[in-house]
PDB file of N, CA and C in Angstrom:
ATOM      1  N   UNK A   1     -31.231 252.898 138.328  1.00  0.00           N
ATOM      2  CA  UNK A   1     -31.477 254.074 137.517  1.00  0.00           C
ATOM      3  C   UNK A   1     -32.245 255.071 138.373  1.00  0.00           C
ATOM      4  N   UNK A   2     -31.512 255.895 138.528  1.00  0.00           N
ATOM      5  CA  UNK A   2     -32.206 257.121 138.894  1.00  0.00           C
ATOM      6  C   UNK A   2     -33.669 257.839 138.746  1.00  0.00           C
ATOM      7  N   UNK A   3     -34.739 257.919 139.352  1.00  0.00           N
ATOM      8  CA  UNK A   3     -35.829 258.855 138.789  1.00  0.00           C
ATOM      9  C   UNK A   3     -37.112 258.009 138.541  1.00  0.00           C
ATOM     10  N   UNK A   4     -36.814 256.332 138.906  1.00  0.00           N
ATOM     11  CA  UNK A   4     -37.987 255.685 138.545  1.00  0.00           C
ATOM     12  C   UNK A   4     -37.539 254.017 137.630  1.00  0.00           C
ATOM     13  N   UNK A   5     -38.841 253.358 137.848  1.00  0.00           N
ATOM     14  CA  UNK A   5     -38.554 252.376 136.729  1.00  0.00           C
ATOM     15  C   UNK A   5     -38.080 252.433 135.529  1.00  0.00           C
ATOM     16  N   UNK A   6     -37.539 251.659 135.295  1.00  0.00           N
ATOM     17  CA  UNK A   6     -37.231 251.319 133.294  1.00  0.00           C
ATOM     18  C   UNK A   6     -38.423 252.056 132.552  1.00  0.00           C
ATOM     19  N   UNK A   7     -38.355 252.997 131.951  1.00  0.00           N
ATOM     20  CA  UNK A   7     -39.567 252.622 131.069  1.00  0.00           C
ATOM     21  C   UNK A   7     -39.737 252.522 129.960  1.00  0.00           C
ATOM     22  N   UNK A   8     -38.636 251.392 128.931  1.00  0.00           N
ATOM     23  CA  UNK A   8     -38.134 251.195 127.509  1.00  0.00           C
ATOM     24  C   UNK A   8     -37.016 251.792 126.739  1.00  0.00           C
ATOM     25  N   UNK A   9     -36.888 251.137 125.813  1.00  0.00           N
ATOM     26  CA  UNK A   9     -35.939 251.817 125.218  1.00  0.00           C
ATOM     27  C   UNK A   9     -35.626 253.157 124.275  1.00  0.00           C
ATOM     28  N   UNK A  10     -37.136 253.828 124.079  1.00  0.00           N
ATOM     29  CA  UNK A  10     -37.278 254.955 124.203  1.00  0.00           C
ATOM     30  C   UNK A  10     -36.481 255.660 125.369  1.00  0.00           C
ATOM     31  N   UNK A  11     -36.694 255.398 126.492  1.00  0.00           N
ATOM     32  CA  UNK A  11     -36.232 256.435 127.871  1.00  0.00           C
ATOM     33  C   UNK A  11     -34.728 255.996 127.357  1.00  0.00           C
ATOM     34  N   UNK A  12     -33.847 254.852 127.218  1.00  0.00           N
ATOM     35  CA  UNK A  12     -32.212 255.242 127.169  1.00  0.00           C
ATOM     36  C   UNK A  12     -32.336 255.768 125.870  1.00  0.00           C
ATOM     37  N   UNK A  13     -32.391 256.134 125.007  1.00  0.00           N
ATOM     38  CA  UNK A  13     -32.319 256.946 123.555  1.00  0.00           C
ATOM     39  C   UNK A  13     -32.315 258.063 123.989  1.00  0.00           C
ATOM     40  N   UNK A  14     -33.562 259.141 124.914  1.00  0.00           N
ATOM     41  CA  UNK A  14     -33.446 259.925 125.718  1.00  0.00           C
ATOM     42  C   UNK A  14     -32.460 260.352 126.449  1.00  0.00           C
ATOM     43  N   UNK A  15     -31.873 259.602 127.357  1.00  0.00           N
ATOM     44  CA  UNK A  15     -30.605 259.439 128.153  1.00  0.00           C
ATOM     45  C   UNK A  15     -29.885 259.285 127.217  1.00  0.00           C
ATOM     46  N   UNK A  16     -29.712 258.583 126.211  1.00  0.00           N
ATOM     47  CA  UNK A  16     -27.721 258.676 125.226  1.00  0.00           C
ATOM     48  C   UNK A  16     -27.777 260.039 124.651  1.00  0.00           C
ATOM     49  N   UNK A  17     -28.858 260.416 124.335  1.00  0.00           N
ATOM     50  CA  UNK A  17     -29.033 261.542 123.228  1.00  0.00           C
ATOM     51  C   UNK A  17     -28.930 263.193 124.458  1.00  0.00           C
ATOM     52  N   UNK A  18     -29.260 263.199 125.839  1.00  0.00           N
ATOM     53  CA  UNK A  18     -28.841 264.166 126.356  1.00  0.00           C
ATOM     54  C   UNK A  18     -27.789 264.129 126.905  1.00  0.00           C
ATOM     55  N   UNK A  19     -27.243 263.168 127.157  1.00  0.00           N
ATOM     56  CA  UNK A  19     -25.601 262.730 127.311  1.00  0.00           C
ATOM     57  C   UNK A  19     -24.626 263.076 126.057  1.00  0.00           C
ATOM     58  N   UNK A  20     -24.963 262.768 125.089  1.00  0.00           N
ATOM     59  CA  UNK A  20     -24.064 263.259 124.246  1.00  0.00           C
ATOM     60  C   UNK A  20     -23.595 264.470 123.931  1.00  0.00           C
ATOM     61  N   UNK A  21     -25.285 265.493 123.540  1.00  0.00           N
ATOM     62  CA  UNK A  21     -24.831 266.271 123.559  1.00  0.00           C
ATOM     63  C   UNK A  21     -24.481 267.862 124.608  1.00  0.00           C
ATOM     64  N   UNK A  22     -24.844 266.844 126.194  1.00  0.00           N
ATOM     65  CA  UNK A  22     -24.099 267.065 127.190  1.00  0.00           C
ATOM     66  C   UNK A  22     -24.722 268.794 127.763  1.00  0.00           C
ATOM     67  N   UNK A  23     -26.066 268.825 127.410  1.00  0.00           N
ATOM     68  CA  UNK A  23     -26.909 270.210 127.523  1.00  0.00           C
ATOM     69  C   UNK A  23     -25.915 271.438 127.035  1.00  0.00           C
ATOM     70  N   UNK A  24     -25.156 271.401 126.105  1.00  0.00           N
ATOM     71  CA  UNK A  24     -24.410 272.312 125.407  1.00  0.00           C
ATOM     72  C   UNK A  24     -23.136 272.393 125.821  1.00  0.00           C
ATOM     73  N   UNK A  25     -22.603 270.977 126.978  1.00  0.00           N
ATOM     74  CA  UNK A  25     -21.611 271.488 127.540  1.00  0.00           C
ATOM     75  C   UNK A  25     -20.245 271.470 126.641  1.00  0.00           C
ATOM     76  N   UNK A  26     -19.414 271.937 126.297  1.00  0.00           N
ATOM     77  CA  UNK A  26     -18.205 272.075 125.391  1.00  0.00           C
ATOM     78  C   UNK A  26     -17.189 271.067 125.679  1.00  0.00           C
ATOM     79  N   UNK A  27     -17.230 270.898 126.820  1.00  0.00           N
ATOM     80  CA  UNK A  27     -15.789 269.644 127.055  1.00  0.00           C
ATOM     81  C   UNK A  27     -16.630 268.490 126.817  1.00  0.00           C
ATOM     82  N   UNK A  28     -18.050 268.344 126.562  1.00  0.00           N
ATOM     83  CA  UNK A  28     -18.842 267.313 126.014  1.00  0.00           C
ATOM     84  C   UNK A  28     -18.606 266.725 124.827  1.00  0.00           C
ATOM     85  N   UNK A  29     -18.671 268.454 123.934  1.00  0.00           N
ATOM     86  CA  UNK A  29     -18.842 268.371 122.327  1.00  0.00           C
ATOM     87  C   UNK A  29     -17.306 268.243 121.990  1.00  0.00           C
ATOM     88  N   UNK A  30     -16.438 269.018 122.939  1.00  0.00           N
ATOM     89  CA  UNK A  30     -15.064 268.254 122.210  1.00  0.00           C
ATOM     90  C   UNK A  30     -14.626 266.769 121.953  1.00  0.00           C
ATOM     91  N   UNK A  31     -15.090 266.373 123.326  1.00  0.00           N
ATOM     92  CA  UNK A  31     -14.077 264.934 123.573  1.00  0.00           C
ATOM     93  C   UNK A  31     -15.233 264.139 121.851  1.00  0.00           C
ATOM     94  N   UNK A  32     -16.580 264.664 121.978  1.00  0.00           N
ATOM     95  CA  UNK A  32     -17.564 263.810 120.808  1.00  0.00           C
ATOM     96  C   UNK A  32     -16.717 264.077 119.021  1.00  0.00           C
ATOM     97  N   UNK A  33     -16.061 265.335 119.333  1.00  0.00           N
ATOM     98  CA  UNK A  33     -15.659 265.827 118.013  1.00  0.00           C
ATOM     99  C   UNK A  33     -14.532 265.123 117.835  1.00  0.00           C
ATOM    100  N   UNK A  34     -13.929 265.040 118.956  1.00  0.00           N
ATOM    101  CA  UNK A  34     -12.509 263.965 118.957  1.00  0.00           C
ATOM    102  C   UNK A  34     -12.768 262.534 118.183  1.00  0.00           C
ATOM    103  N   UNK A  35     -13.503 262.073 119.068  1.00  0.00           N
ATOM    104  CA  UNK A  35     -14.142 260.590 118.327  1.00  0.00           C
ATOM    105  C   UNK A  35     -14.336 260.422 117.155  1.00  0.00           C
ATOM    106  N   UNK A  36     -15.511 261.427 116.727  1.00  0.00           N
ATOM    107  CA  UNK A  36     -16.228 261.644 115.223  1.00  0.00           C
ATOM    108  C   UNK A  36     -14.556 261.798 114.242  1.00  0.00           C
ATOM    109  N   UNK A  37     -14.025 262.912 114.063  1.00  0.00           N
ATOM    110  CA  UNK A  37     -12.731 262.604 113.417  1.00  0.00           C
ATOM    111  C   UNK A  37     -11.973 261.361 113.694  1.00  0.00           C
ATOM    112  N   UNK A  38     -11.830 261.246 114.665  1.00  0.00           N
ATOM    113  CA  UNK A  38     -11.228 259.754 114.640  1.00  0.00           C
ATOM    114  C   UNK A  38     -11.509 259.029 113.726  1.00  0.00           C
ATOM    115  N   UNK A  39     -12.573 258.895 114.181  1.00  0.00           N
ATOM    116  CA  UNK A  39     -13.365 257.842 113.451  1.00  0.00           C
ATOM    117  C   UNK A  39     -13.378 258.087 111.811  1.00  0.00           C
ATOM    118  N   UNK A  40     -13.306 259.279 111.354  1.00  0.00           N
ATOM    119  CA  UNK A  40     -13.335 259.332 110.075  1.00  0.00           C
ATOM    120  C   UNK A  40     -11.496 259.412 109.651  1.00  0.00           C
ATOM    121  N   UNK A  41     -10.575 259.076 110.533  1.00  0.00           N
ATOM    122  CA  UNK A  41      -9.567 258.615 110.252  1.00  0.00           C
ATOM    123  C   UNK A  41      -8.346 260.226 109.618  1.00  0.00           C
ATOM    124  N   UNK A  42      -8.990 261.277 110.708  1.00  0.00           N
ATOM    125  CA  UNK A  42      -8.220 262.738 110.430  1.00  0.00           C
ATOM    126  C   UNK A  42      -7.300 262.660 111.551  1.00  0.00           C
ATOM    127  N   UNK A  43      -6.269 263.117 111.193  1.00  0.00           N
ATOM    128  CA  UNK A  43      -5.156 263.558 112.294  1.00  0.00           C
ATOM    129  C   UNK A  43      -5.839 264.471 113.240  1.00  0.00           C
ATOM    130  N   UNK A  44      -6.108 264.210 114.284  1.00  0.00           N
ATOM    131  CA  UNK A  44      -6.223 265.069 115.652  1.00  0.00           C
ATOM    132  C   UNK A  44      -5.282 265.401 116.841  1.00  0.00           C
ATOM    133  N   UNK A  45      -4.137 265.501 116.316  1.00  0.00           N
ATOM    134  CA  UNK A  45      -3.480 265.695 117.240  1.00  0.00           C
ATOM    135  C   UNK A  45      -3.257 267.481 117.441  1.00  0.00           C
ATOM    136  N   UNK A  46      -4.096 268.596 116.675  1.00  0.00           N
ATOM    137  CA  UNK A  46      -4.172 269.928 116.925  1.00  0.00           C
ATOM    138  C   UNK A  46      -5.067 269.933 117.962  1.00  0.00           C
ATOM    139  N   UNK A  47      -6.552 269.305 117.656  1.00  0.00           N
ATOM    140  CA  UNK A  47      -7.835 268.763 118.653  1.00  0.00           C
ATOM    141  C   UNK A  47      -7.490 268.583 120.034  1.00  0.00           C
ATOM    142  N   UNK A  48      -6.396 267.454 119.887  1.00  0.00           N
ATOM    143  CA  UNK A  48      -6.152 266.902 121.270  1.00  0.00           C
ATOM    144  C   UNK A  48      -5.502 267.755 121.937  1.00  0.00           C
ATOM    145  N   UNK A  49      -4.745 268.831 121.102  1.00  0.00           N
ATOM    146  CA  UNK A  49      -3.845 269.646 121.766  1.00  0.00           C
ATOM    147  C   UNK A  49      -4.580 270.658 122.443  1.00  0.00           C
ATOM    148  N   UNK A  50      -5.436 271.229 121.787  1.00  0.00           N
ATOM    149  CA  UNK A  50      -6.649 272.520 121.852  1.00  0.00           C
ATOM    150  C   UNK A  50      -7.666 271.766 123.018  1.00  0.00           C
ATOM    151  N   UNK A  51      -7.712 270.647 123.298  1.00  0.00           N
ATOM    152  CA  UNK A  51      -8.500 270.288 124.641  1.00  0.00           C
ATOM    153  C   UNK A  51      -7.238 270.301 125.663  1.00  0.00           C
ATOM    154  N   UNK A  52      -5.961 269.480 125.436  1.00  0.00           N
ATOM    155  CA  UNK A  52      -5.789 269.647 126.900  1.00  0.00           C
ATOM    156  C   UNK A  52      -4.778 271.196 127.589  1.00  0.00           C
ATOM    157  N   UNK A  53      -5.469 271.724 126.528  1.00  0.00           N
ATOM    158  CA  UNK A  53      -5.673 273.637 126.930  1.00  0.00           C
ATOM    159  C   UNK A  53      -6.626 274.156 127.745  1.00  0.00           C
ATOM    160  N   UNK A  54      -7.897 273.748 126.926  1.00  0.00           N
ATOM    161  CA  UNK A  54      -9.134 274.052 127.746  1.00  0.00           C
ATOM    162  C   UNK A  54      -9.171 273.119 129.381  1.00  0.00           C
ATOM    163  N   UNK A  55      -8.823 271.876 129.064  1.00  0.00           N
ATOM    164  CA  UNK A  55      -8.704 271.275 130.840  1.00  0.00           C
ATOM    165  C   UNK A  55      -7.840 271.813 131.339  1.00  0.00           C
ATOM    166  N   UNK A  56      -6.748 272.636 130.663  1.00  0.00           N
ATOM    167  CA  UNK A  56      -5.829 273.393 131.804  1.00  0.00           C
ATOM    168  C   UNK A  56      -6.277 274.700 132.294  1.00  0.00           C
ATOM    169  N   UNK A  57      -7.378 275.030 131.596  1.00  0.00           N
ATOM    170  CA  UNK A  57      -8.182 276.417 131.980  1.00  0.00           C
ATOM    171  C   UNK A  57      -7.682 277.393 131.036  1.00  0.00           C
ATOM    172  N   UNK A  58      -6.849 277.125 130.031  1.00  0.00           N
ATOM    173  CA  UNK A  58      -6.301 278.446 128.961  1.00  0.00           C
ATOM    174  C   UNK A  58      -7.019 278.385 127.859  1.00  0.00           C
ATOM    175  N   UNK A  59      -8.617 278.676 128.293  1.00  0.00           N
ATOM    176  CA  UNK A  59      -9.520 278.833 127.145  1.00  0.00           C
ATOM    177  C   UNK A  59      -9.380 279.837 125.778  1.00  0.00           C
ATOM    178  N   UNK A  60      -8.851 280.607 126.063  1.00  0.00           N
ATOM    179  CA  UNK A  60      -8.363 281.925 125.555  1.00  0.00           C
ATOM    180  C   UNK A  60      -7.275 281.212 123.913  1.00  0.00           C
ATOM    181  N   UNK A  61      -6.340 279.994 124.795  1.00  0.00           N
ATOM    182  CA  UNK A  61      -5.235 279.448 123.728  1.00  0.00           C
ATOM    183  C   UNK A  61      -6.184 278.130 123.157  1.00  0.00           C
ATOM    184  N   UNK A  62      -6.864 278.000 124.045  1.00  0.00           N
ATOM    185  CA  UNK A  62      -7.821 276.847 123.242  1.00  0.00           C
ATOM    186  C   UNK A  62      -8.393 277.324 122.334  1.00  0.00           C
ATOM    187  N   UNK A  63      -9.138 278.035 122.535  1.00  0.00           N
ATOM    188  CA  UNK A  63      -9.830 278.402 121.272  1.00  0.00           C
ATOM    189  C   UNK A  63      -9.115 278.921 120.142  1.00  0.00           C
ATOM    190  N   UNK A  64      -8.251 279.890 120.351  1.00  0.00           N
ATOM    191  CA  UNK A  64      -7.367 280.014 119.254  1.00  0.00           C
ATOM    192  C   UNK A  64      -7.229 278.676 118.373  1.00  0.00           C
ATOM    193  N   UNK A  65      -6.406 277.739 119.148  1.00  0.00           N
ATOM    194  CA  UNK A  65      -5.771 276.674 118.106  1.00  0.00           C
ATOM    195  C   UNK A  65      -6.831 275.524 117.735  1.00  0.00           C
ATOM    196  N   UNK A  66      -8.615 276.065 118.209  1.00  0.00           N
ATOM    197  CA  UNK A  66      -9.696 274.982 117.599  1.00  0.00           C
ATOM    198  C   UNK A  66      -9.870 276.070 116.319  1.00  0.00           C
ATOM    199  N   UNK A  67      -9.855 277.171 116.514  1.00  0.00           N
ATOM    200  CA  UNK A  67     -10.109 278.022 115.090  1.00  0.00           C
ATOM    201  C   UNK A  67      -9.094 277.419 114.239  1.00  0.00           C
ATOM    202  N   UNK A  68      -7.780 277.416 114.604  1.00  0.00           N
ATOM    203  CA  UNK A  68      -6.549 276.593 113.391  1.00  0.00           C
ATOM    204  C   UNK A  68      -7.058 275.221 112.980  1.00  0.00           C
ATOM    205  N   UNK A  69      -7.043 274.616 113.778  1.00  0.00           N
ATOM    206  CA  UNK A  69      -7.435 273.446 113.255  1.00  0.00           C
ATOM    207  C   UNK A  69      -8.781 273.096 112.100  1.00  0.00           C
ATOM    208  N   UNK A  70      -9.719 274.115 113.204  1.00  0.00           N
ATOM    209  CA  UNK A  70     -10.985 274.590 111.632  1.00  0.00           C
ATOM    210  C   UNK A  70     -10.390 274.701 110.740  1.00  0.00           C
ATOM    211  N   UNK A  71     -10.282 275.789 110.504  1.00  0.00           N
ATOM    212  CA  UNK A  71      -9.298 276.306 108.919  1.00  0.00           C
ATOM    213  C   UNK A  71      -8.441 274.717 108.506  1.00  0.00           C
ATOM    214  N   UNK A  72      -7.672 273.918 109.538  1.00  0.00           N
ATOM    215  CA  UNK A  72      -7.321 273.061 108.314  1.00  0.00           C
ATOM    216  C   UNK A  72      -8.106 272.382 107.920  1.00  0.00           C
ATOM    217  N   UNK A  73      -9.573 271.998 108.740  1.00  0.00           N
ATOM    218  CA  UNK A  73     -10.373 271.023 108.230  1.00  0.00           C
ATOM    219  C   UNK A  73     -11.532 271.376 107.455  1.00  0.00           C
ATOM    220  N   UNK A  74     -11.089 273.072 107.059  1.00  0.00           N
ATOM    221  CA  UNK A  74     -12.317 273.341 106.248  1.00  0.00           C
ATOM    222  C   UNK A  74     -12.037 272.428 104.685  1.00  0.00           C
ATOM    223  N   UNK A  75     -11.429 271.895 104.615  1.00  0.00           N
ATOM    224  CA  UNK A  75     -10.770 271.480 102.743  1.00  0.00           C
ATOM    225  C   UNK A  75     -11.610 270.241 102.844  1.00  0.00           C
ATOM    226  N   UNK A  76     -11.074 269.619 104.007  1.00  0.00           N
ATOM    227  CA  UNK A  76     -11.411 267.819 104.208  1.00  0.00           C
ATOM    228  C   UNK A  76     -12.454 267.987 104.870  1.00  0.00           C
ATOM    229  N   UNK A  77     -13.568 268.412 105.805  1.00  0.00           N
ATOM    230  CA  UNK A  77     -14.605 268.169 106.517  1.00  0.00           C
ATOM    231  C   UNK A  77     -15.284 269.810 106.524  1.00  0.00           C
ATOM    232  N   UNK A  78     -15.895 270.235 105.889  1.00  0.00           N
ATOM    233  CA  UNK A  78     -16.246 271.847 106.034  1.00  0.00           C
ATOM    234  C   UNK A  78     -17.232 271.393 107.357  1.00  0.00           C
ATOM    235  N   UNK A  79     -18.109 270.517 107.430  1.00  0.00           N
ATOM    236  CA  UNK A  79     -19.326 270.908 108.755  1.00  0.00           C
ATOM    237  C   UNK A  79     -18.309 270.676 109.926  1.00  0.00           C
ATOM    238  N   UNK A  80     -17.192 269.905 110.070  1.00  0.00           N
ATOM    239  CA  UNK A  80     -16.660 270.082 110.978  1.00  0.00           C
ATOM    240  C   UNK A  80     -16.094 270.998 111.143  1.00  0.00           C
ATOM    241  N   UNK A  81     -15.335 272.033 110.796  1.00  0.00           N
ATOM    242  CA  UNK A  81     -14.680 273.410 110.920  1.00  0.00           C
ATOM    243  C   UNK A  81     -15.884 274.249 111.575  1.00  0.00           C
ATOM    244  N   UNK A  82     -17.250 274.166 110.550  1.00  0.00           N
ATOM    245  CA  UNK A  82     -18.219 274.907 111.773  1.00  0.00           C
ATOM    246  C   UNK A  82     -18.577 274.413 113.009  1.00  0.00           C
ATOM    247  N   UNK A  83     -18.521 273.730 113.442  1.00  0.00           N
ATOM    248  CA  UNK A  83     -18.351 273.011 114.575  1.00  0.00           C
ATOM    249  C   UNK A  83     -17.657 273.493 115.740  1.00  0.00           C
ATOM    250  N   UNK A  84     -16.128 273.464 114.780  1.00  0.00           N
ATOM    251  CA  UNK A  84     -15.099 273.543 116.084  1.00  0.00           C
ATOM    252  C   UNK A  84     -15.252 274.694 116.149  1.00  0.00           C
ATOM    253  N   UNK A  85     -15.618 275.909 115.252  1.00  0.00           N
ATOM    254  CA  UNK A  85     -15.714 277.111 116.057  1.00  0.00           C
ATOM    255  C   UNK A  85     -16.922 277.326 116.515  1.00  0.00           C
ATOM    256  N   UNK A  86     -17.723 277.286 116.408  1.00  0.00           N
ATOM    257  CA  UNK A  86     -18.724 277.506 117.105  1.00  0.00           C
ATOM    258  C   UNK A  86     -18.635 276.957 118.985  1.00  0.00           C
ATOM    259  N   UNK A  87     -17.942 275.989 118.520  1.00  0.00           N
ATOM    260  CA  UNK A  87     -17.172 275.666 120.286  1.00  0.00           C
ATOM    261  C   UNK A  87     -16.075 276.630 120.256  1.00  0.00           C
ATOM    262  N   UNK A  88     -15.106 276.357 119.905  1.00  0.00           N
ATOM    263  CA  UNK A  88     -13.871 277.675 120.442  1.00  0.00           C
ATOM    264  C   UNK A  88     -14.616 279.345 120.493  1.00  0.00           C
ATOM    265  N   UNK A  89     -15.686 279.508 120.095  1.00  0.00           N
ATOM    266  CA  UNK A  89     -16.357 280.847 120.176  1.00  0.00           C
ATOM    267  C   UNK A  89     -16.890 280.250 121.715  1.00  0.00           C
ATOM    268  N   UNK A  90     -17.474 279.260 122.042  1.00  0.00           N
ATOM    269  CA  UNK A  90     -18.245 278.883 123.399  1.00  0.00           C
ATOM    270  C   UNK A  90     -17.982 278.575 124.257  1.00  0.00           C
ATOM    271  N   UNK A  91     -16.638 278.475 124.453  1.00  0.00           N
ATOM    272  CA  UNK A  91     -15.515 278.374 125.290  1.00  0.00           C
ATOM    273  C   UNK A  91     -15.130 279.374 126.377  1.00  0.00           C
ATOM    274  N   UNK A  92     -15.679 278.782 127.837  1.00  0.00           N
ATOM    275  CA  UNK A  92     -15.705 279.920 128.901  1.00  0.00           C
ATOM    276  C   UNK A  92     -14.726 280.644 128.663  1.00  0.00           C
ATOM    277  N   UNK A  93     -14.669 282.271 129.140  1.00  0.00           N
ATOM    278  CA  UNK A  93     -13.898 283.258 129.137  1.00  0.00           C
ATOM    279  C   UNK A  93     -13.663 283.493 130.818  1.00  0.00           C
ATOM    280  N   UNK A  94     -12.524 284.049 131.017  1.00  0.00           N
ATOM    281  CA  UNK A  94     -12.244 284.514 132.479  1.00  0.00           C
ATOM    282  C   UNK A  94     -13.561 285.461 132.895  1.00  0.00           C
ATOM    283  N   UNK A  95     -14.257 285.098 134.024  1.00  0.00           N
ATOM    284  CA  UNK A  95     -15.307 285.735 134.522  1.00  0.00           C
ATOM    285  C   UNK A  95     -16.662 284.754 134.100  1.00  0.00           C
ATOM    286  N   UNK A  96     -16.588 283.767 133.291  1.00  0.00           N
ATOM    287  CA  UNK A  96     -17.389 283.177 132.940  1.00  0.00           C
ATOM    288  C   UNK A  96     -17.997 281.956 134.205  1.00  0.00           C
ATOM    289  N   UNK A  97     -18.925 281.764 134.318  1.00  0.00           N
ATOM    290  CA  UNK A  97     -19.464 280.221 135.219  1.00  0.00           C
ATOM    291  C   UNK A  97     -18.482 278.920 134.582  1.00  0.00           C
ATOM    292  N   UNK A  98     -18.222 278.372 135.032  1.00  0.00           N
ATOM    293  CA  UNK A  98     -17.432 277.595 134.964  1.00  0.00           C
ATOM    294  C   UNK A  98     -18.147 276.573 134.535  1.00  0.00           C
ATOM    295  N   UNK A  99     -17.645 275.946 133.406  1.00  0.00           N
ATOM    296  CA  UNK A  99     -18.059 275.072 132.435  1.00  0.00           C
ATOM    297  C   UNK A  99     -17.765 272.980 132.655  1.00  0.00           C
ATOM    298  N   UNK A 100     -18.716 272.226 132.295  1.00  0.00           N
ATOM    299  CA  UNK A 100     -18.034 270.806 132.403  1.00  0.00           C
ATOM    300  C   UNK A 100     -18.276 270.637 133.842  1.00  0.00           C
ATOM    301  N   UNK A 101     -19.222 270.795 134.870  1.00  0.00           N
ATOM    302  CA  UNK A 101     -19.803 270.794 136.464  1.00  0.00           C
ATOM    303  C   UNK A 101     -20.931 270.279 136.091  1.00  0.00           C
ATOM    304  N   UNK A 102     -21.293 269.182 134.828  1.00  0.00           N
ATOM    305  CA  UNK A 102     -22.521 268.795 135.368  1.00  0.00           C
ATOM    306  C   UNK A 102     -22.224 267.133 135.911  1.00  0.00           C
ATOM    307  N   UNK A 103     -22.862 266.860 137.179  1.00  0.00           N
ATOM    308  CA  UNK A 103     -23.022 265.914 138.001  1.00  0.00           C
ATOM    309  C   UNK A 103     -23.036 264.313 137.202  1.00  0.00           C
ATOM    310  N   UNK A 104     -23.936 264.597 136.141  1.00  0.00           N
ATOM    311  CA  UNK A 104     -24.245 263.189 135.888  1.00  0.00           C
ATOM    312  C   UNK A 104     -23.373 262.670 134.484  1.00  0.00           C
ATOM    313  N   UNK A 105     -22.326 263.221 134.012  1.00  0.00           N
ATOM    314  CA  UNK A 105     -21.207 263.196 133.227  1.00  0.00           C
ATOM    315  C   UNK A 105     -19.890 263.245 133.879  1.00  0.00           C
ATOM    316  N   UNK A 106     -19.702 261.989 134.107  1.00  0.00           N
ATOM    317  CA  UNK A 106     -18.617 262.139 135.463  1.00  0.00           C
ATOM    318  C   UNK A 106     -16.786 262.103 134.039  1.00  0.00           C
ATOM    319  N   UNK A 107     -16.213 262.841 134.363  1.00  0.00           N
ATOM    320  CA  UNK A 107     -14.675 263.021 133.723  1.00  0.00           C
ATOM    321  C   UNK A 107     -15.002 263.712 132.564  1.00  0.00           C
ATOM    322  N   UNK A 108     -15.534 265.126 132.758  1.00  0.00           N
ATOM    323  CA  UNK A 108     -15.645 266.108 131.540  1.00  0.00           C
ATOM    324  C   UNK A 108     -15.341 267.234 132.313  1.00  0.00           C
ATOM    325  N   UNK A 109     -14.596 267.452 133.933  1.00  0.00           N
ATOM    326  CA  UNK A 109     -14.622 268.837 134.434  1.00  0.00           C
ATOM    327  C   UNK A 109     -13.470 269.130 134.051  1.00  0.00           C
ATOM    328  N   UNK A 110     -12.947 270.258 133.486  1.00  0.00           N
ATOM    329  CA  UNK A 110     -11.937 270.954 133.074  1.00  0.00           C
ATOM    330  C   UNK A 110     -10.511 270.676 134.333  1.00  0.00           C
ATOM    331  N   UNK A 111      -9.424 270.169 133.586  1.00  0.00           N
ATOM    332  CA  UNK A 111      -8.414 269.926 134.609  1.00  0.00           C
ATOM    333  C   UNK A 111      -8.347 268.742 135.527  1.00  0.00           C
ATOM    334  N   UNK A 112      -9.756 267.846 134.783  1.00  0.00           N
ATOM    335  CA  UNK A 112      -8.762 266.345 135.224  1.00  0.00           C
ATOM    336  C   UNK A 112      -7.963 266.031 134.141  1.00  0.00           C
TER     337      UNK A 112
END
């Protein structure tokens, strides 16, 4: 472990909890939003589609079709619809720093 001894299980709670939510990074909060529906047993195959947009760099069509998918999940999940837009609004734009480059989250950089 990086940075020093163990120092309980406080410190990995720390570590899962800034890993997750990935210091705001968006290809973080998608792949987590992916799961979370999963898991609550919603069709994601608009989701899955609207990410492997954003890994192709067509943030512009990504976000579009995470706003669609909001709208369908405002009926069945309303906090998730705010969610996904609030990411498809956060979703680098051309000219933007380039998003999903952080080091210690290895397979979240856009376009693997």
């Amino acid at each position: 472990m990086a940075g020093g001894s163990f120092k309980g299980p406080g410190q990995w709670r720390s570590q899962a909890d800034g890993a997750q939510h990935g210091d705001g990074n968006v290809f973080v909060q998608l792949a987590d939003m992916l799961r979370r529906l999963s898991d609550r047993g919603v069709d994601t195959s608009g989701l899955q589609e609207a990410i492997r947009l954003a890994k192709a760099g067509l943030n512009d069509r990504a976000a579009g079709k995470l706003r669609a998918v909001a709208a369908e999940l405002g009926r069945q999940a309303p906090s998730y619809e705010v969610g996904l837009r609030d990411i498809a609004d956060r979703l680098p734009r051309a000219g933007d720093e380039p998003a999903g480059k952080d080091p210690d989250i290895p397979g979240v950089e856009p376009g693997e």
